[in-house]
C-alpha atoms as a PDB file:
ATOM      1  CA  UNK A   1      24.349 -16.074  24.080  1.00  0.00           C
ATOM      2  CA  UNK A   2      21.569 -15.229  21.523  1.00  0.00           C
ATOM      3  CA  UNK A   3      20.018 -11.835  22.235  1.00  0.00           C
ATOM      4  CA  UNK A   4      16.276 -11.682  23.878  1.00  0.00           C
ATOM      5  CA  UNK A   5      13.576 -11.339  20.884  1.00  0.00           C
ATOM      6  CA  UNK A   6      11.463  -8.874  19.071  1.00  0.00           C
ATOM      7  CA  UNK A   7       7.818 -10.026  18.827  1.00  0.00           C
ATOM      8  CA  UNK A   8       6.471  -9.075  15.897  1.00  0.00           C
ATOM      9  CA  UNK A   9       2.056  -8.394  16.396  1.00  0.00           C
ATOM     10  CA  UNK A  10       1.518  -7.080  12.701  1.00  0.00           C
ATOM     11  CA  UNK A  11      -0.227  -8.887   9.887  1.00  0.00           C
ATOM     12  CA  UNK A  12       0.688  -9.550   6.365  1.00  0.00           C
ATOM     13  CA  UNK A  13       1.113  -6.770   4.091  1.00  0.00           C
ATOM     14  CA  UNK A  14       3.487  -5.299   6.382  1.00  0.00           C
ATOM     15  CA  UNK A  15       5.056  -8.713   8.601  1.00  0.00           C
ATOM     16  CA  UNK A  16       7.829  -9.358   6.363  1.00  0.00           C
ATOM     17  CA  UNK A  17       8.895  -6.162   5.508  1.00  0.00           C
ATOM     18  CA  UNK A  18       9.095  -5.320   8.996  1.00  0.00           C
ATOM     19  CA  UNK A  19      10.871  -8.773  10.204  1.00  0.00           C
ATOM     20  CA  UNK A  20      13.497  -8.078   7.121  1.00  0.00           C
ATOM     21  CA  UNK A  21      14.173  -4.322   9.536  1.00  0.00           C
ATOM     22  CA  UNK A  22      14.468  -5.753  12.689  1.00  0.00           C
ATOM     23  CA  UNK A  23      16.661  -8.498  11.169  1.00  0.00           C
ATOM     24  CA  UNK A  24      18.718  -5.447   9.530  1.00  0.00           C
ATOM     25  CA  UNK A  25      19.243  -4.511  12.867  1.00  0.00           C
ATOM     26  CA  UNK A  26      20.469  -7.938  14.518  1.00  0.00           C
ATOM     27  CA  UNK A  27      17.097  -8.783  16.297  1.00  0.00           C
ATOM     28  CA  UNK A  28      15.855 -11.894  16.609  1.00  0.00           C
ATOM     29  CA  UNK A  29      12.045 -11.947  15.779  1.00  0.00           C
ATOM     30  CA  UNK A  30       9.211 -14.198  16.864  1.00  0.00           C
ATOM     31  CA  UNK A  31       6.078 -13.773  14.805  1.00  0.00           C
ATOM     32  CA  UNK A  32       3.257 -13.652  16.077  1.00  0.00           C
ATOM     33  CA  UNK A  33      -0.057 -11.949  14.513  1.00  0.00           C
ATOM     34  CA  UNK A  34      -2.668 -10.780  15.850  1.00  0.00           C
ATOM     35  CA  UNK A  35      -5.084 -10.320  12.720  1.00  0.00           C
ATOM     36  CA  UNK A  36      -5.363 -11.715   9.537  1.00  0.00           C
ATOM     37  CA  UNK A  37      -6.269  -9.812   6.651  1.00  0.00           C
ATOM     38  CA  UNK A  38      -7.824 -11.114   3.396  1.00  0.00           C
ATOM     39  CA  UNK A  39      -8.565  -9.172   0.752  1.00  0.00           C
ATOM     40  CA  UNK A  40     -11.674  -8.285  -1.233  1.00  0.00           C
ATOM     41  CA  UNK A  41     -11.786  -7.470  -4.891  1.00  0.00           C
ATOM     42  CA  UNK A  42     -13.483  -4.056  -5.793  1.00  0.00           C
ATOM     43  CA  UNK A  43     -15.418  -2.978  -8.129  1.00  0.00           C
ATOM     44  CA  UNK A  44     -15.703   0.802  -9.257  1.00  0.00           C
ATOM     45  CA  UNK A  45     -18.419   2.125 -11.908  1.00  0.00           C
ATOM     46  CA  UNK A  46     -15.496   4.989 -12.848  1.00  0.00           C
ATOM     47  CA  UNK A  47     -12.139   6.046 -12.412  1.00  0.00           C
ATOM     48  CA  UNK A  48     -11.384   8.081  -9.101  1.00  0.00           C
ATOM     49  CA  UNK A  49     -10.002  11.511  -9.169  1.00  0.00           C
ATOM     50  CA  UNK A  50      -7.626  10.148  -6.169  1.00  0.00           C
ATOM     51  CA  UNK A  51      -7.086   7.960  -3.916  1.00  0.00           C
ATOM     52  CA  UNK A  52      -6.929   7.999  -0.082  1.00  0.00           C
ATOM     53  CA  UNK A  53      -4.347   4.761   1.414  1.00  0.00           C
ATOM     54  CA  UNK A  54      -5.024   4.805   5.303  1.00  0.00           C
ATOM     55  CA  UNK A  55      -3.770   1.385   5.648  1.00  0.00           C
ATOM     56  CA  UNK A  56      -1.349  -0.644   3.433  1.00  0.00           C
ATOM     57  CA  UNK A  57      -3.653  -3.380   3.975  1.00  0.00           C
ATOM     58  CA  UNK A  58      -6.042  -1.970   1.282  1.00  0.00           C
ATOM     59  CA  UNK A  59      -3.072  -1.924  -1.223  1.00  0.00           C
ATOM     60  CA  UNK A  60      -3.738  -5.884  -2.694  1.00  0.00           C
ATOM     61  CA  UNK A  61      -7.622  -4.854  -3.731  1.00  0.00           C
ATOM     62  CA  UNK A  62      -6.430  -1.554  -6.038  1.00  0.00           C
ATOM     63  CA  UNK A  63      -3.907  -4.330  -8.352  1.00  0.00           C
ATOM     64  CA  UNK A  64      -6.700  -3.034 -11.312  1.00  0.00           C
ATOM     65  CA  UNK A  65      -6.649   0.199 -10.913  1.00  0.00           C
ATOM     66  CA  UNK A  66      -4.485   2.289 -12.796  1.00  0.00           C
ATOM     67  CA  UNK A  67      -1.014   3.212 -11.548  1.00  0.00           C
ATOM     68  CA  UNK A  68      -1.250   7.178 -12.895  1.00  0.00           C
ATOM     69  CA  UNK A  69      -4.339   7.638 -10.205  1.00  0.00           C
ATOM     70  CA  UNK A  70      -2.705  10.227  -7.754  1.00  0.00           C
ATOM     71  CA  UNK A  71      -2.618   8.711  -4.371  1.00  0.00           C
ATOM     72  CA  UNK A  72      -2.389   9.932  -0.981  1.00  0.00           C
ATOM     73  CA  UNK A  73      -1.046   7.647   2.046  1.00  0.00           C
ATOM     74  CA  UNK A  74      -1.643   8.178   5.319  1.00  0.00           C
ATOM     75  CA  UNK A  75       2.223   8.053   6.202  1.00  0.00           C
ATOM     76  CA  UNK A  76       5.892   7.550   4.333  1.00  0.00           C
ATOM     77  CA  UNK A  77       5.363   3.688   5.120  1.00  0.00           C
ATOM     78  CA  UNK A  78       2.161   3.184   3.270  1.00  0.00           C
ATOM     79  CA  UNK A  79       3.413   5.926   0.676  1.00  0.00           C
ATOM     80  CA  UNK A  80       6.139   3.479  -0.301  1.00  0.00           C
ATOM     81  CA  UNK A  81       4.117  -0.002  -0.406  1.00  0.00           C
ATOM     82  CA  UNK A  82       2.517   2.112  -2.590  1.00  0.00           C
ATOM     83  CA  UNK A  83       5.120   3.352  -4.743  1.00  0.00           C
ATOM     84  CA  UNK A  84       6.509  -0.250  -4.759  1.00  0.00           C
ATOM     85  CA  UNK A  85       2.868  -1.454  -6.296  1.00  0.00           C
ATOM     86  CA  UNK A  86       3.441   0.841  -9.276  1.00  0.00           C
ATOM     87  CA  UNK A  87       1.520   3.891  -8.052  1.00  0.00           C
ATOM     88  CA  UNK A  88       3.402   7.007  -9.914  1.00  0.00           C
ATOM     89  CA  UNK A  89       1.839  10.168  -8.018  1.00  0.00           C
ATOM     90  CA  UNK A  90       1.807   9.299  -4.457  1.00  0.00           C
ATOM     91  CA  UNK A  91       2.198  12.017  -1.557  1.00  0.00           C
ATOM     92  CA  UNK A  92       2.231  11.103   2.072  1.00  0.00           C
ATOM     93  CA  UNK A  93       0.113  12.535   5.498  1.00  0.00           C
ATOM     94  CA  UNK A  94       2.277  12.659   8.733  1.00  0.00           C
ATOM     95  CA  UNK A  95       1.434   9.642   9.871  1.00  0.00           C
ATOM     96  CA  UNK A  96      -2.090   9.296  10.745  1.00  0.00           C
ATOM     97  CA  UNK A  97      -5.654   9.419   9.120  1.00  0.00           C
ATOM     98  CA  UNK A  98      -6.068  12.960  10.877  1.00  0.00           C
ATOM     99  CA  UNK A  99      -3.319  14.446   8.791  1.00  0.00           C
ATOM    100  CA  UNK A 100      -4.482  12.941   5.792  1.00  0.00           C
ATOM    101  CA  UNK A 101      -7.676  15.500   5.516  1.00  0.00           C
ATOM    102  CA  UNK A 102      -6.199  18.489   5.274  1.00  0.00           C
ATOM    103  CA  UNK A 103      -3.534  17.610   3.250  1.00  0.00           C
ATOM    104  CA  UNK A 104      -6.210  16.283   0.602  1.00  0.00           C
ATOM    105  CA  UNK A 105      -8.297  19.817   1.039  1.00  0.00           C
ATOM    106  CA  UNK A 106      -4.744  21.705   0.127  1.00  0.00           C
ATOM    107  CA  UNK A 107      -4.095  19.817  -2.944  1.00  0.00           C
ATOM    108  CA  UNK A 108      -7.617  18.760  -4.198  1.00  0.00           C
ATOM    109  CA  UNK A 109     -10.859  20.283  -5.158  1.00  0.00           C
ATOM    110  CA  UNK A 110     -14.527  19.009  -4.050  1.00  0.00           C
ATOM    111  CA  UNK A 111     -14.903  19.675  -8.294  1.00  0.00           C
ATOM    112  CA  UNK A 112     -12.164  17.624  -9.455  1.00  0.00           C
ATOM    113  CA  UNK A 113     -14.293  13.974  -8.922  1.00  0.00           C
ATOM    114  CA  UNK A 114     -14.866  11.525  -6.178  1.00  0.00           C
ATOM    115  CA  UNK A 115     -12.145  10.077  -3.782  1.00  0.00           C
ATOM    116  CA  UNK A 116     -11.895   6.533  -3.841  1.00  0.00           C
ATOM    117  CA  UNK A 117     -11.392   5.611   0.430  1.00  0.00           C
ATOM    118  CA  UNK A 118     -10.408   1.740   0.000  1.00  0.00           C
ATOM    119  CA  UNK A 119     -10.727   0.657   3.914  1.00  0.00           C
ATOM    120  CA  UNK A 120     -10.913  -2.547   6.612  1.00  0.00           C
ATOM    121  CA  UNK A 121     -14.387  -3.265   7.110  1.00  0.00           C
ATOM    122  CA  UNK A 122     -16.035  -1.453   9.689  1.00  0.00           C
ATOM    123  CA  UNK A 123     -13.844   1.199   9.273  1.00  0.00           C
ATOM    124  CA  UNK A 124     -12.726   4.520   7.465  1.00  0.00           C
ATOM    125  CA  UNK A 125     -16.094   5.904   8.837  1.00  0.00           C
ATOM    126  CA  UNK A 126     -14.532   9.240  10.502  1.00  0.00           C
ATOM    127  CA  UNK A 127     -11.771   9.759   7.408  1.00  0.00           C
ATOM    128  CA  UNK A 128     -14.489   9.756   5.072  1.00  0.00           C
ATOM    129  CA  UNK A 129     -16.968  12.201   7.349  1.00  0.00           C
ATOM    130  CA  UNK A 130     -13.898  14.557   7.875  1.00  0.00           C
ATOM    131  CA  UNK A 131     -13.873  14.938   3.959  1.00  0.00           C
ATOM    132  CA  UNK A 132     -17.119  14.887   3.177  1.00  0.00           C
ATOM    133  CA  UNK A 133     -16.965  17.824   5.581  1.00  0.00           C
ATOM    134  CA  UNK A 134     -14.781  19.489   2.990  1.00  0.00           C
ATOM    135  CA  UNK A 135     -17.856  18.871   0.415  1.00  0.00           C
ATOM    136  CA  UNK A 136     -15.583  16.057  -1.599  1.00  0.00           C
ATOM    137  CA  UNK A 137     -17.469  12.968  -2.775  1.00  0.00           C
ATOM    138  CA  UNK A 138     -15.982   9.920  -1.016  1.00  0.00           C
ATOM    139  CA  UNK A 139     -16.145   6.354  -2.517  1.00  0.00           C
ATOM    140  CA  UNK A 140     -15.669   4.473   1.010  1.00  0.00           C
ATOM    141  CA  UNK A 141     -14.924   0.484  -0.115  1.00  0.00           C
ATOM    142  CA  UNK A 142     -14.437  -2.200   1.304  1.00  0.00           C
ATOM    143  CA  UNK A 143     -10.980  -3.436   0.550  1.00  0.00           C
ATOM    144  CA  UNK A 144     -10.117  -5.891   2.576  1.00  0.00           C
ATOM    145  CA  UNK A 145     -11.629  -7.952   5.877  1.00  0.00           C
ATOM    146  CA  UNK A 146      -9.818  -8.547   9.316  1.00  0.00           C
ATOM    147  CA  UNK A 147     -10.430 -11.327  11.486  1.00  0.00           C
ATOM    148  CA  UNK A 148      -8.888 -12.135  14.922  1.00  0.00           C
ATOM    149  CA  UNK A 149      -5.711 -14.787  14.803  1.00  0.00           C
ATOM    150  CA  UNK A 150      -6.996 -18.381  15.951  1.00  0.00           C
ATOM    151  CA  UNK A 151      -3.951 -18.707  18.320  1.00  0.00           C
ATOM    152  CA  UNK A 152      -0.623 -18.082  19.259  1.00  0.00           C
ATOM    153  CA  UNK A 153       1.660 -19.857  16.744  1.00  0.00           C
ATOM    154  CA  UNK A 154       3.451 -22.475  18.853  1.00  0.00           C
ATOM    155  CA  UNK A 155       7.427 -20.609  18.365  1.00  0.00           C
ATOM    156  CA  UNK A 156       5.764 -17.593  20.033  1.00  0.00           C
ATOM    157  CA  UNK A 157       4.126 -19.738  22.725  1.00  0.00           C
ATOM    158  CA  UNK A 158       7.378 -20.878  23.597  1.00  0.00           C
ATOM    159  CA  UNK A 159       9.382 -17.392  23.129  1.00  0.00           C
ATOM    160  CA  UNK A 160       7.433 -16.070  25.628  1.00  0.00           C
ATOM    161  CA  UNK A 161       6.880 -18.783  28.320  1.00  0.00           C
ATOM    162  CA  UNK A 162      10.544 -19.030  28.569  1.00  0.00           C
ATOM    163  CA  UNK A 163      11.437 -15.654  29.003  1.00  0.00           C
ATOM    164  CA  UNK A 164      13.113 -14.742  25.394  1.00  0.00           C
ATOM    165  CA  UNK A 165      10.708 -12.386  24.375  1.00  0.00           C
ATOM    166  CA  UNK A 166      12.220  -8.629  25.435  1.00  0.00           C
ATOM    167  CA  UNK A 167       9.727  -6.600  23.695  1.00  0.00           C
ATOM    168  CA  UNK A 168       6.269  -6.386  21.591  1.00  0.00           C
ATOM    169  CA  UNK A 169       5.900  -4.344  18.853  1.00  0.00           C
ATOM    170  CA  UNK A 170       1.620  -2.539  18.793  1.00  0.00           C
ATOM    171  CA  UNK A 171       0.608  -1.512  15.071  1.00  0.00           C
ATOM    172  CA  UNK A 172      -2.960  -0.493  15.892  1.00  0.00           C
ATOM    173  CA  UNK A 173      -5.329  -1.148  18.899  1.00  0.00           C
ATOM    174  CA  UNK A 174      -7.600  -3.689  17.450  1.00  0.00           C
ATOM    175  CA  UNK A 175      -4.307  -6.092  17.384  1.00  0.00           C
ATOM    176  CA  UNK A 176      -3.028  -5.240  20.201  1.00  0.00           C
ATOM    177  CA  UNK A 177      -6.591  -6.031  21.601  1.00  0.00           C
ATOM    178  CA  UNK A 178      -6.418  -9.260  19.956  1.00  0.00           C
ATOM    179  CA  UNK A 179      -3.270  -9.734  20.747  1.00  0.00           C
ATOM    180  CA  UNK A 180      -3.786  -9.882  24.527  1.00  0.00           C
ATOM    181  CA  UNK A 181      -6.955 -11.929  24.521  1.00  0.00           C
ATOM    182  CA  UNK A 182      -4.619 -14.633  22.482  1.00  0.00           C
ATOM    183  CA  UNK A 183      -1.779 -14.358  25.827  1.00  0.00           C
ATOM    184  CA  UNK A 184      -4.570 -14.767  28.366  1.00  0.00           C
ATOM    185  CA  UNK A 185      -5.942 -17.885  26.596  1.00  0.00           C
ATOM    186  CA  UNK A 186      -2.840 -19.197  26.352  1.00  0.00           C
ATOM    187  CA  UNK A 187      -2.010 -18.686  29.968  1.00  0.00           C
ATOM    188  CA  UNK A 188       0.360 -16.140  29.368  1.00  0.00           C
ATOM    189  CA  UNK A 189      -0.468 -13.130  30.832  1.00  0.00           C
ATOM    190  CA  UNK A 190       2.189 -12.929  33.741  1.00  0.00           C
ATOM    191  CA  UNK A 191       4.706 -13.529  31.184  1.00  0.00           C
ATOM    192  CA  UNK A 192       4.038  -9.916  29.950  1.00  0.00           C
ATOM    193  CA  UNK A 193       5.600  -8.808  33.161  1.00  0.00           C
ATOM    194  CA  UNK A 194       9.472  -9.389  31.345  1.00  0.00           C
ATOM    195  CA  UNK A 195       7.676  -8.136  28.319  1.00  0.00           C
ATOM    196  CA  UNK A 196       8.176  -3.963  27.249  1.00  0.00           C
ATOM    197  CA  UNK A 197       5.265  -3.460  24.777  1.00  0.00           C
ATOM    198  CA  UNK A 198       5.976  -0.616  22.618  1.00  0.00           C
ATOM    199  CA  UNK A 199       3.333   1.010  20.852  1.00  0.00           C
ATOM    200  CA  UNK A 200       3.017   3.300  17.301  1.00  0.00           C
ATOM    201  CA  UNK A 201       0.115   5.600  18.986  1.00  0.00           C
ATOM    202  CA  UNK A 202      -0.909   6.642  22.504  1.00  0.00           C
ATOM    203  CA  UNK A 203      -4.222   5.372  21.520  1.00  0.00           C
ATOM    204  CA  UNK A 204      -2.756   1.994  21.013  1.00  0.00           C
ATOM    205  CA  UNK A 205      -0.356   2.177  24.557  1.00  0.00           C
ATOM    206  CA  UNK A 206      -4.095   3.072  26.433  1.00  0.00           C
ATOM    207  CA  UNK A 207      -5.185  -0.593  25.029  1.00  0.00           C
ATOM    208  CA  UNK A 208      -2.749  -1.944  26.182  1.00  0.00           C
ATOM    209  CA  UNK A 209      -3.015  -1.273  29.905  1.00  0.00           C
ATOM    210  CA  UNK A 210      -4.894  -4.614  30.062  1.00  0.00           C
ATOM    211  CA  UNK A 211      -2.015  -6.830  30.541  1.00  0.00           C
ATOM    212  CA  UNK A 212       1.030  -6.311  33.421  1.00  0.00           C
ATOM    213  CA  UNK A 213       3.628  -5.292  30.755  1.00  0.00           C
ATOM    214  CA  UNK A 214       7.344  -4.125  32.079  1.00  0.00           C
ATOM    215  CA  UNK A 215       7.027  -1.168  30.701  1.00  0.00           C
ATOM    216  CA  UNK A 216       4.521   0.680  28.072  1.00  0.00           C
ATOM    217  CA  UNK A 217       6.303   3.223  25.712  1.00  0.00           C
ATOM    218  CA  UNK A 218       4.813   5.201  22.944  1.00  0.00           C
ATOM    219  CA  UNK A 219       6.425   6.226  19.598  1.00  0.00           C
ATOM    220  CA  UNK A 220       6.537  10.348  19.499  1.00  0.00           C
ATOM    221  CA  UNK A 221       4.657   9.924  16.384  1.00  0.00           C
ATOM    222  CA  UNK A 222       2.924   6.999  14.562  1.00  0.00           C
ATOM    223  CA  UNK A 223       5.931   6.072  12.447  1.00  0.00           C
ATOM    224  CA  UNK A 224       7.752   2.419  12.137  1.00  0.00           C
ATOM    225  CA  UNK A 225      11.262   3.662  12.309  1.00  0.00           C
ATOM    226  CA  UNK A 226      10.709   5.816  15.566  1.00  0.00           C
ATOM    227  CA  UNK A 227       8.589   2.839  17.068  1.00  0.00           C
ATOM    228  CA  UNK A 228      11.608   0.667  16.001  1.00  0.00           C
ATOM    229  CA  UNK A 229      13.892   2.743  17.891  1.00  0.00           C
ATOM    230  CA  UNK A 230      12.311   2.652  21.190  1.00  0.00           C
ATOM    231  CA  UNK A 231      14.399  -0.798  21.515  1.00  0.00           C
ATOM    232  CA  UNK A 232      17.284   1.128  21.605  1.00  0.00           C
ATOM    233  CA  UNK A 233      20.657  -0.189  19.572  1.00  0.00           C
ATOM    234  CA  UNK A 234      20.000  -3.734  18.544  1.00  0.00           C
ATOM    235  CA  UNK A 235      22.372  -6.097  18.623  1.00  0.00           C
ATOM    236  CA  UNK A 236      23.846  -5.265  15.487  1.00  0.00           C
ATOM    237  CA  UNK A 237      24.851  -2.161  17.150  1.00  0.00           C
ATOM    238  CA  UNK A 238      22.138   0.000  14.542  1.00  0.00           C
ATOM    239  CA  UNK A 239      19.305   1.970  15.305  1.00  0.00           C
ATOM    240  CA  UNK A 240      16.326   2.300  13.010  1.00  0.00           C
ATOM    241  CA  UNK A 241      16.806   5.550  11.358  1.00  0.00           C
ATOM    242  CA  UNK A 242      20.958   4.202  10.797  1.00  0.00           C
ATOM    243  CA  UNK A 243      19.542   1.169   9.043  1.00  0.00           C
END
C-alpha cells in the first residue's frame, strides 16, 4: 500500500528542490502551489557594496550582477541557491529577515556603499527600514512579482478529496493564505480535517487557523529541514537532517 502524501504549497525557485527532499526521504508528493512567481529584470545605475537575499525568489533577477558581490541570505537555504548561482562571498542570517539586520550591522559599514535589497513586490518594506535605521543606504528593488495560483492542479484535487494527502507543507503566510482560499473554492475545506498542516513560522501556523486542519505544528525555527522533520520518519525510514 502506497504511503499517504506530502503536499507540497511552495512555488518555483524552491518546488523542485524541495520535491527532490521529500522524495529522498520516500514521500510521495502532490504539488500544489499556491503562488506563482515571475521575475523582473533590474536595472542598477552602480555596483552594490552587498547584497541582502530575503527570499530565493529574488535570485533569477541578480543573473547580471557580478558573482564577487558579497551576499547575505536570510537563511542556509537561500545561502545555498545562492552559492549554486555562482555567488562567491555569501554568509547566512538564522533564518529570518529579523536576523538578517544585525548580522549586516556586524560585518558592514553605513560608509562602505549602498545595499542592494532585491524583494517581492510589496514587500521588503520593514528589512529595509530596520537598516536604514543603522544609517546604511538601501537599494530596495523590485525583483520579482507574485500572483495568486488560478486553481488547484487537478492531481492535488484528487489527492485530497480522496483522503491521500497526510500533510501540507506552509512556506510563508501569503501562500498559505492563498492556499486555503484555492481548498474552499474547490469545495475542499472539510478535507483539511485528515490534513496536518505544518508550518516554517508561527506567523504562518496563526494563518492558518482558517481551515479545520488535524493538527497545526510549527517548525522550532524557520528552517526547511526542521519543517521537514515534523513528518516524522518517512517511509524511507530517513528523517530530514539524516538525508
Amino acid at each position: 500500500m502506497m504511503a499517504r502524501a506530502v503536499l507540497l504549497t511552495r512555488p518555483e525557485p524552491g518546488l523542485s528542490e524541495t520535491r527532490a527532499r521529500l522524495e529522498a526521504l520516500g514521500w510521495p508528493v502532490v504539488e500544489a502551489p499556491a503562488l506563482v512567481i515571475a521575475p523582473v529584470s533590474l536595472r542598477l545605475a552602480a555596483r552594490p557594496a552587498a547584497i541582502l537575499l530575503a527570499s530565493r525568489s529574488a535570485l533569477p533577477a541578480l543573473d547580471d550582477l557580478p558573482r564577487d558581490i558579497p551576499l547575505f541570505a536570510v537563511g542556509a537555504g537561500s545561502a545555498a541557491a545562492a552559492e549554486a548561482r555562482g555567488f562567491t562571498t555569501v554568509e547566512a542570517a538564522e533564518g529570518d529577515a529579523a536576523h538578517l539586520v544585525p548580522l549586516v550591522a556586524a560585518r558592514l559599514s553605513p560608509q562602505g556603499g549602498p545595499l542592494l535589497l532585491p524583494v517581492g513586490e510589496g514587500y521588503g518594506k520593514e528589512l529595509a527600514a530596520a537598516l536604514r535605521a543603522h544609517d546604511f543606504r538601501v537599494w530596495r528593488r523590485v525583483a520579482y512579482r507574485v500572483r495568486p495560483s488560478a486553481d488547484l492542479p487537478p492531481a492535488a484535487r484528487q489527492a485530497i478529496s480522496t483522503g491521500q494527502v497526510a500533510a501540507a507543507l506552509f512556506y510563508s503566510p501569503r501562500s498559505a493564505a492563498c492556499a486555503m482560499k484555492l481548498w474552499r473554492a474547490a469545495g475542499l475545506a472539510d478535507a483539511a480535517r485528515e490534513v496536518e498542516a505544518l508550518a516554517l513560522s508561527p506567523r504562518i501556523a496563526t494563518t492558518l487557523a482558517g481551515l479545520p486542519w488535524r493538527r497545526v505544528r510549527t517548525a522550532e525555527r524557520p528552517d526547511q529541514d526542521l519543517l521537514i522533520d515534523l513528518l516524522g520518519p518517512g517511509p524511507g525510514g530517513k528523517t530530514a537532517g539524516a538525508a
